[in-house]
Protein backbone atom coordinates (compact mmCIF):
# COMPACT_ATOMS: atom_id res chain seq x y z
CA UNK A 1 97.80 84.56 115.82
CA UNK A 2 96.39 85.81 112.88
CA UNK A 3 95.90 89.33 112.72
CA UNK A 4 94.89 90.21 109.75
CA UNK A 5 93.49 87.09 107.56
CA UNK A 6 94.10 86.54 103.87
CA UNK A 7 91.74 87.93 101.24
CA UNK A 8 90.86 87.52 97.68
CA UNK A 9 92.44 89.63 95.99
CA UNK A 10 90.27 92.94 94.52
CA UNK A 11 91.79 92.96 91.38
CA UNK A 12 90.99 89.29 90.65
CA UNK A 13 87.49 90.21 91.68
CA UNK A 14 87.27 92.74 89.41
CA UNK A 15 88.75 90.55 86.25
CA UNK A 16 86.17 87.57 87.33
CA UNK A 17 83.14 90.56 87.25
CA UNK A 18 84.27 91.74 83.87
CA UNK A 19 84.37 88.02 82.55
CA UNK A 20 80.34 87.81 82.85
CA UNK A 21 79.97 91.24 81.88
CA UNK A 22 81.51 91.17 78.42
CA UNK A 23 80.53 89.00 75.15
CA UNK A 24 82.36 85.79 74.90
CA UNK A 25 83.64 87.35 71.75
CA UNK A 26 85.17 90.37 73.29
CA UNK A 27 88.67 91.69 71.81
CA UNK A 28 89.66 92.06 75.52
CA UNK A 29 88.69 88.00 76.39
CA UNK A 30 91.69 86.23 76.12
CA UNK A 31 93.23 88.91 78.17
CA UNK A 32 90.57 88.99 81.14
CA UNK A 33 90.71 85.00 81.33
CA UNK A 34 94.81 85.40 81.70
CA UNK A 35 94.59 87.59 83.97
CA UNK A 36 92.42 85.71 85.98
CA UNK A 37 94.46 82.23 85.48
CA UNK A 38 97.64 84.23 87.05
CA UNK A 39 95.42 85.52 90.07
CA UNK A 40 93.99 82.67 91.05
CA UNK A 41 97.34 80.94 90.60
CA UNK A 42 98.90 83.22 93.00
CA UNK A 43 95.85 83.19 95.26
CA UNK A 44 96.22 79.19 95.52
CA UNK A 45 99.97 79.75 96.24
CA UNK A 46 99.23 82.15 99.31
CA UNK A 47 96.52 79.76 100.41
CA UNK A 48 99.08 77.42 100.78
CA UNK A 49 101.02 78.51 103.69
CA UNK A 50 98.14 78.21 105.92
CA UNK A 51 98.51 74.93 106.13
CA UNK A 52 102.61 75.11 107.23
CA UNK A 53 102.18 78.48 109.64
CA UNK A 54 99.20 76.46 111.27
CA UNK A 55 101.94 74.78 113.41
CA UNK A 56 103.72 78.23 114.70
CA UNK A 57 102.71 78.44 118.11
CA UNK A 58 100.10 81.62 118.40
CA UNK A 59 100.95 83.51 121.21
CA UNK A 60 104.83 83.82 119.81
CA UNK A 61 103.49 85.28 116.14
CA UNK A 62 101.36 87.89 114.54
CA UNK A 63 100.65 86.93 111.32
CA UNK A 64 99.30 89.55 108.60
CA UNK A 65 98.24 88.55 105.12
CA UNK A 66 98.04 91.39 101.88
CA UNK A 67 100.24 94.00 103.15
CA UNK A 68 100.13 96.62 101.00
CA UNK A 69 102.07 99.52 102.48
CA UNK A 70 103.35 103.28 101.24
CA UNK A 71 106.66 104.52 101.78
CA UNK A 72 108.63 107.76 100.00
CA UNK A 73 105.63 107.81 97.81
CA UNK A 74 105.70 103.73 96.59
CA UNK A 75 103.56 101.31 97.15
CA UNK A 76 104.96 97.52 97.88
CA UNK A 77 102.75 94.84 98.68
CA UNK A 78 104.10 91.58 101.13
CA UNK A 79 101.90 88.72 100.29
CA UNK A 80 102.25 87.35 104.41
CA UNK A 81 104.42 89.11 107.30
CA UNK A 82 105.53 87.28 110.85
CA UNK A 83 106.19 89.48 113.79
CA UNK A 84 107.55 87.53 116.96
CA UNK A 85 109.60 89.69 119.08
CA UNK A 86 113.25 88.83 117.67
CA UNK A 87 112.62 89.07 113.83
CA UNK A 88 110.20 90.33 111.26
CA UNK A 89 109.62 88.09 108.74
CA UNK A 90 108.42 88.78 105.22
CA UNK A 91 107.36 85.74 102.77
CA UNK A 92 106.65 86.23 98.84
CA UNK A 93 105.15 83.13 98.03
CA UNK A 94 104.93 81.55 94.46
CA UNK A 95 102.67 78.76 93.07
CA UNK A 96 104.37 77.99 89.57
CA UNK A 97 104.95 74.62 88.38
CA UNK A 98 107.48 72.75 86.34
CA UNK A 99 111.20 73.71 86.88
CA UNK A 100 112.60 77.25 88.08
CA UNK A 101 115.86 77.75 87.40
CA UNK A 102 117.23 80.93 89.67
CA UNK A 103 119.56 83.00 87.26
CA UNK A 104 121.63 85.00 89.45
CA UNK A 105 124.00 86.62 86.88
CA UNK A 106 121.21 88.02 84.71
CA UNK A 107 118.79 88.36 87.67
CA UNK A 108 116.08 86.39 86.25
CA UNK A 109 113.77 83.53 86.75
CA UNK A 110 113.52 81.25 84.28
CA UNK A 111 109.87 78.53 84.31
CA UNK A 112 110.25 75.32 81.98
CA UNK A 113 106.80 73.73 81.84
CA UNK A 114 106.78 71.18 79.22
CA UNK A 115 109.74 72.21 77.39
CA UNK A 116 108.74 75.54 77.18
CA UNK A 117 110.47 78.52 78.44
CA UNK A 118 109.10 81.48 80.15
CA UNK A 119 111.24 84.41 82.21
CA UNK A 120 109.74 86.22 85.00
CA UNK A 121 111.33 89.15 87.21
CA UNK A 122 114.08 88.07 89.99
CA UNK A 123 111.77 87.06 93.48
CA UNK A 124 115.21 87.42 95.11
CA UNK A 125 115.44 91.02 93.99
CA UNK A 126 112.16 91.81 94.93
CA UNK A 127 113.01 90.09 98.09
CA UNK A 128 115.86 92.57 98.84
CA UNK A 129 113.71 95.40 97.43
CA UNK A 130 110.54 94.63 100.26
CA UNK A 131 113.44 94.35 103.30
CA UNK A 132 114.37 97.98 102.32
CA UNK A 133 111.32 99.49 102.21
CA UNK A 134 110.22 97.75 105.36
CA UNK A 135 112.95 98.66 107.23
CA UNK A 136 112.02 102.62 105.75
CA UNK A 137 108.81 102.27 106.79
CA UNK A 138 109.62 101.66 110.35
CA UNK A 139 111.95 104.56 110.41
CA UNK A 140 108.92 106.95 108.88
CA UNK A 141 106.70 105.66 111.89
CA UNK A 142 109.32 106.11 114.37
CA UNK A 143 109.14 101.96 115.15
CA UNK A 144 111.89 100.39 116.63
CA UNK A 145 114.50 98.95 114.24
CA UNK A 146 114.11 95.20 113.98
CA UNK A 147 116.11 91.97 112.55
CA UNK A 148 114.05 91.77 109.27
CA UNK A 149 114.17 88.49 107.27
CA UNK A 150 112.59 87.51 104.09
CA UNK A 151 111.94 84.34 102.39
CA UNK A 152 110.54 83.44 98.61
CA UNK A 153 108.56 80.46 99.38
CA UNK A 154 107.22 78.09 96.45
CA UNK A 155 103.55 76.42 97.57
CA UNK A 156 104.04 74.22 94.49
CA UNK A 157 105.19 70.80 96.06
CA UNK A 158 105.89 69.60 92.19
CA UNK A 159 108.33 72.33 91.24
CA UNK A 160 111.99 72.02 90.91
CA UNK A 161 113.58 74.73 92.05
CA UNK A 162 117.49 75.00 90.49
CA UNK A 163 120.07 77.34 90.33
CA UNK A 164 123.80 77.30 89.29
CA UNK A 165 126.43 75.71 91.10
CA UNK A 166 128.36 79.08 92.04
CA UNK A 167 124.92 79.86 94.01
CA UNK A 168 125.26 77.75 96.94
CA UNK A 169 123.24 79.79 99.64
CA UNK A 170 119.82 79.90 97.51
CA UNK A 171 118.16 77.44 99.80
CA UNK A 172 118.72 80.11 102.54
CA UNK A 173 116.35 82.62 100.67
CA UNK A 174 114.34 79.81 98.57
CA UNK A 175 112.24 77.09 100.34
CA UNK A 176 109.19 74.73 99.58
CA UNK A 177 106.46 76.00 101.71
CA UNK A 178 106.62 72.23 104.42
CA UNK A 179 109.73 73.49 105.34
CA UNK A 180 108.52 76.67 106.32
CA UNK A 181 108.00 75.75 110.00
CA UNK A 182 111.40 74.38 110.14
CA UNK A 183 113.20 77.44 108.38
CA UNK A 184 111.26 79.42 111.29
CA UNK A 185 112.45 77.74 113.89
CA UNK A 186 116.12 77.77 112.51
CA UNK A 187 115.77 81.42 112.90
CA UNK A 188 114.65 81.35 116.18
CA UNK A 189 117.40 79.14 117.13
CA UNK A 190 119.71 82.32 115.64
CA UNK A 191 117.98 85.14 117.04
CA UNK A 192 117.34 85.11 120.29
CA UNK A 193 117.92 88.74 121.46
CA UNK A 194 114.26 90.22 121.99
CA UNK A 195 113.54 93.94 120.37
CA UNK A 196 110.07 94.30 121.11
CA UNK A 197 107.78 93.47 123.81
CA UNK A 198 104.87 91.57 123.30
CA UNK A 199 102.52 94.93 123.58
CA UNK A 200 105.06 96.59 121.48
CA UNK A 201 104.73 93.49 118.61
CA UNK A 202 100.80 93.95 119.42
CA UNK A 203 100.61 97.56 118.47
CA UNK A 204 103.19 97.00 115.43
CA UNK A 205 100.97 94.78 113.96
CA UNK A 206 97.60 97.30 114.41
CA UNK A 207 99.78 100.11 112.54
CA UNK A 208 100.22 97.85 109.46
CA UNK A 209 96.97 96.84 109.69
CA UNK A 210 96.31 100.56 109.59
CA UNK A 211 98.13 101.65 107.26
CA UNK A 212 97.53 98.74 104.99
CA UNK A 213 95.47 100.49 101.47
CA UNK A 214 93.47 98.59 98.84
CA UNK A 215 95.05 98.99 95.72
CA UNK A 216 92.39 101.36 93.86
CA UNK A 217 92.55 99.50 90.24
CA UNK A 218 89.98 101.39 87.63
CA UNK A 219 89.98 98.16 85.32
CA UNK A 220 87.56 99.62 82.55
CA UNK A 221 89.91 102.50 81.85
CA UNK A 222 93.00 100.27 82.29
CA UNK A 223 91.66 97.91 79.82
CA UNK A 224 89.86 100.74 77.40
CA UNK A 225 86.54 99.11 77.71
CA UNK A 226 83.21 101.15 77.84
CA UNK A 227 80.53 101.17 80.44
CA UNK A 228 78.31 100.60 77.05
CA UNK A 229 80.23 97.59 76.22
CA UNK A 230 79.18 95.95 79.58
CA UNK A 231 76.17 93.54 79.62
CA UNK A 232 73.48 94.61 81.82
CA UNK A 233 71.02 92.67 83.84
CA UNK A 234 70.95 90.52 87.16
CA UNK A 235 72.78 86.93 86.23
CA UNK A 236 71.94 84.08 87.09
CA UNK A 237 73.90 82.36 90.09
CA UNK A 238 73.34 78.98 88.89
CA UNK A 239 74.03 78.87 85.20
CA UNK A 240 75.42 82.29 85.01
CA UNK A 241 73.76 83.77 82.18
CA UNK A 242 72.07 86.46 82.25
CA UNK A 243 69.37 88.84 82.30
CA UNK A 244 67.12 87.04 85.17
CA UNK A 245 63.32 88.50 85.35
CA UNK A 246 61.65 89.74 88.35
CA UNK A 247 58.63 88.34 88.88
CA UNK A 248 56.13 88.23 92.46
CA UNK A 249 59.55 89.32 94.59
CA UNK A 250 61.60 87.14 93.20
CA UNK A 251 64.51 86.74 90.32
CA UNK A 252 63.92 83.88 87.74
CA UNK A 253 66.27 82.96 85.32
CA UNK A 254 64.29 81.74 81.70
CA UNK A 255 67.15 79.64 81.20
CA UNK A 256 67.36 76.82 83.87
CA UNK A 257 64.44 78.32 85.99
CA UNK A 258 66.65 79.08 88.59
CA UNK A 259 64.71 81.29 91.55
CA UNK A 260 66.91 83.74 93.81
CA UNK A 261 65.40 86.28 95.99
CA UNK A 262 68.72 87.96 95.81
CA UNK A 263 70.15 87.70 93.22
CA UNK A 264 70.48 91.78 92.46
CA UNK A 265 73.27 91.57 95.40
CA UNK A 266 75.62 89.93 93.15
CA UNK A 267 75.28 91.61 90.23
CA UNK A 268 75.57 95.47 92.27
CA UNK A 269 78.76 93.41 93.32
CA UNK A 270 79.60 93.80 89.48
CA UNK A 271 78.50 97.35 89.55
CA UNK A 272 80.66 98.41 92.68
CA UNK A 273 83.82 96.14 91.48
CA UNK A 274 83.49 97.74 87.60
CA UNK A 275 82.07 100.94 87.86
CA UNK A 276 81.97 102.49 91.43
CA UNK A 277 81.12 102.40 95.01
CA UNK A 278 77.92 104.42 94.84
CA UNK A 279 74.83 103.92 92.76
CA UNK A 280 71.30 106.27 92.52
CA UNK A 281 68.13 104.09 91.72
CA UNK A 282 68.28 105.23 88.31
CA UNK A 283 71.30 103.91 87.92
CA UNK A 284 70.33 100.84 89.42
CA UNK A 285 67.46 100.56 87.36
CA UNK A 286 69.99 101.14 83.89
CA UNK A 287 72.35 98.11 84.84
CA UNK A 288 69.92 96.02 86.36
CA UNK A 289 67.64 95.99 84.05
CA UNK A 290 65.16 96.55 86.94
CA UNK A 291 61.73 97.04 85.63
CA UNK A 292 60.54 100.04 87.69
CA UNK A 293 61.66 102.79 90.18
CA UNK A 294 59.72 101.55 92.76
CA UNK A 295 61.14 98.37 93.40
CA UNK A 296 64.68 99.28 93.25
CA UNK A 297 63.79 101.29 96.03
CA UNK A 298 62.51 98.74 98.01
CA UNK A 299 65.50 96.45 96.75
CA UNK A 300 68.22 98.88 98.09
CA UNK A 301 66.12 99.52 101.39
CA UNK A 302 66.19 96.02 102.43
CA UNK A 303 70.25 95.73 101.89
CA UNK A 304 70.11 98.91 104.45
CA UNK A 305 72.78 100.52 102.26
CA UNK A 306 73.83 104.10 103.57
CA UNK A 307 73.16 106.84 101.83
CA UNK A 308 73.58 111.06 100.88
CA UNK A 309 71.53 113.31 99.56
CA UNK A 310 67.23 113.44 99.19
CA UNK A 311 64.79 111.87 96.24
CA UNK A 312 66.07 111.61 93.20
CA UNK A 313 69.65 112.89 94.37
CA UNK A 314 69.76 110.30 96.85
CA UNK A 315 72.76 108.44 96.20
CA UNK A 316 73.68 104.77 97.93
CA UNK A 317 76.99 103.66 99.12
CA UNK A 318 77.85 99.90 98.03
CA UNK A 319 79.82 97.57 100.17
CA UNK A 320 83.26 96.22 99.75
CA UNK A 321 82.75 92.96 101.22
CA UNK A 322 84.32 89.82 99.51
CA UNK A 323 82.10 87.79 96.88
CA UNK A 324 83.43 84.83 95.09
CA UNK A 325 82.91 84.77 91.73
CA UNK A 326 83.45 81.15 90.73
């Protein structure tokens, strides 16, 4: 059962709100449109497991997606975790393609994609590094201690996953994402001495859900860009340009004539992903390019936004719900 589901993550939000928001032209770019290739690479490679924990029967699991917990003062995120009641299970999955060769004497993965070579940070060493912290977290919240497995599972089907001879037990820790179900079930075949009860898995997996925290990214400071340097206006949803005009209630975009009553909810998506989580109507008049006072305040009204403060100090609280900017 699925617990807590997977979300996109904020980060790649935030890089996909800065792409619209910038000139084409922009120094920073290049960079942004990485950044967003890599996220939505690794986005696609959690996606993937769906499909293969689909078959895990529900009442025996609670699954939890994004796990980003604090222990001693670090943060460590665990893209999915299993809890049964004889193991926990924590899975870092990757989506890269080509070949990956597993270098266990320099601790180092190693991509070839068309000849080319690229080397990444060990996924087995990060594998070791989430089972410790885990298992510190539980003995912070006083949680019983528990058989805790890991697994770096590659959602590519194409890649080649190698290693050195010497290395003989890397399929143990290494798996393509179909055999997932299978690699389960060996373990349950191993472990069959129970450590929680099922209310005791129950309220394990409502104290990670608890204690899970969104990673608080400022990207305009990381990335030294301005609030001037942003381009204002409401864009269009349909060709994405931007500004749109407002015009008898509604937005209309002068480029393809596209008509959105809405369309100002995206675009204080932009606002709340880039800038911050509250807005005044002046504010929203400034970024918006909303032609007078009195319709952003009929605007924010109708989203029935909460809000602090009286008048002109009034100030609105924007929500954090998932858009997809694509």
């Amino acid at each position: 059962m699925i617990i807590k589901p997977r979300t996109i993550p904020r980060t790649l939000l935030q890089y996909q709100a800065l792409e619209h928001r910038i000139p084409a032209d922009h120094p920073k770019m290049p960079l942004i449109q990485e950044n967003i290739r890599k996220g939505l690479a690794g986005y696609k490679g959690e996606c993937a497991l769906d499909y293969p924990l689909s078959f895990l029967p529900e009442k025996k699991y609670s699954i939890l997606h994004d796990v980003r917990l604090q222990v001693d003062g670090h943060f460590f995120q665990i893209d999915s975790i299993l809890l049964s009641e004889m193991f926990i299970l924590l899975i870092d999955a990757k989506y890269m393609a080509g070949k990956l060769y597993f270098d266990v004497r320099f601790n180092q993965l190693i991509q070839t994609v068309d000849g080319e070579e690229k080397a990444y940070s060990d996924p087995l060493l990060q594998k070791r590094y989430h089972e410790e912290q885990f298992n510190k977290w539980l003995i912070k919240n006083k949680l019983p201690a528990a058989p805790i497995l890991s697994l770096v599972v590659v959602s590519n089907s194409y890649t080649i996953i190698q290693t050195a001879s010497e290395n003989r037990d890397l399929h143990q820790n290494v798996i393509h994402h179909e055999y997932l179900p299978f690699k389960i079930k060996e373990f349950e075949e191993k472990l069959t001495k129970p450590f929680l009860t099922e209310k005791e898995r129950r309220k394990l997996g409502q104290q990670l859900i608890k204690q899970h925290t969104t990673p608080d990214y400022p990207i305009l400071e990381k990335l030294q860009i301005s609030q001037s340097e942003l381009l204002k206006g409401v864009y269009c949803p349909n060709c994405g340009r931007l500004p749109m005009k407002r015009d008898y209630g509604k937005w209309t975009c002068p480029y393809c004539q596209h008509i959105n009553k809405d369309a100002h909810v995206l675009s204080l998506k932009d606002y709340e992903l880039l800038i911050g989580p509250t807005i005044t109507n002046r504010e929203m008049q400034d970024f918006l390019r909303c032609p007078s006072e009195s319709i952003c305040k009929k605007l924010l009204r109708n989203m029935e936004l909460q809000s602090m403060g009286e008048n002109k100090g009034r100030v609105y609280v924007l929500p954090q719900n998932e858009i997809v900017f694509l």
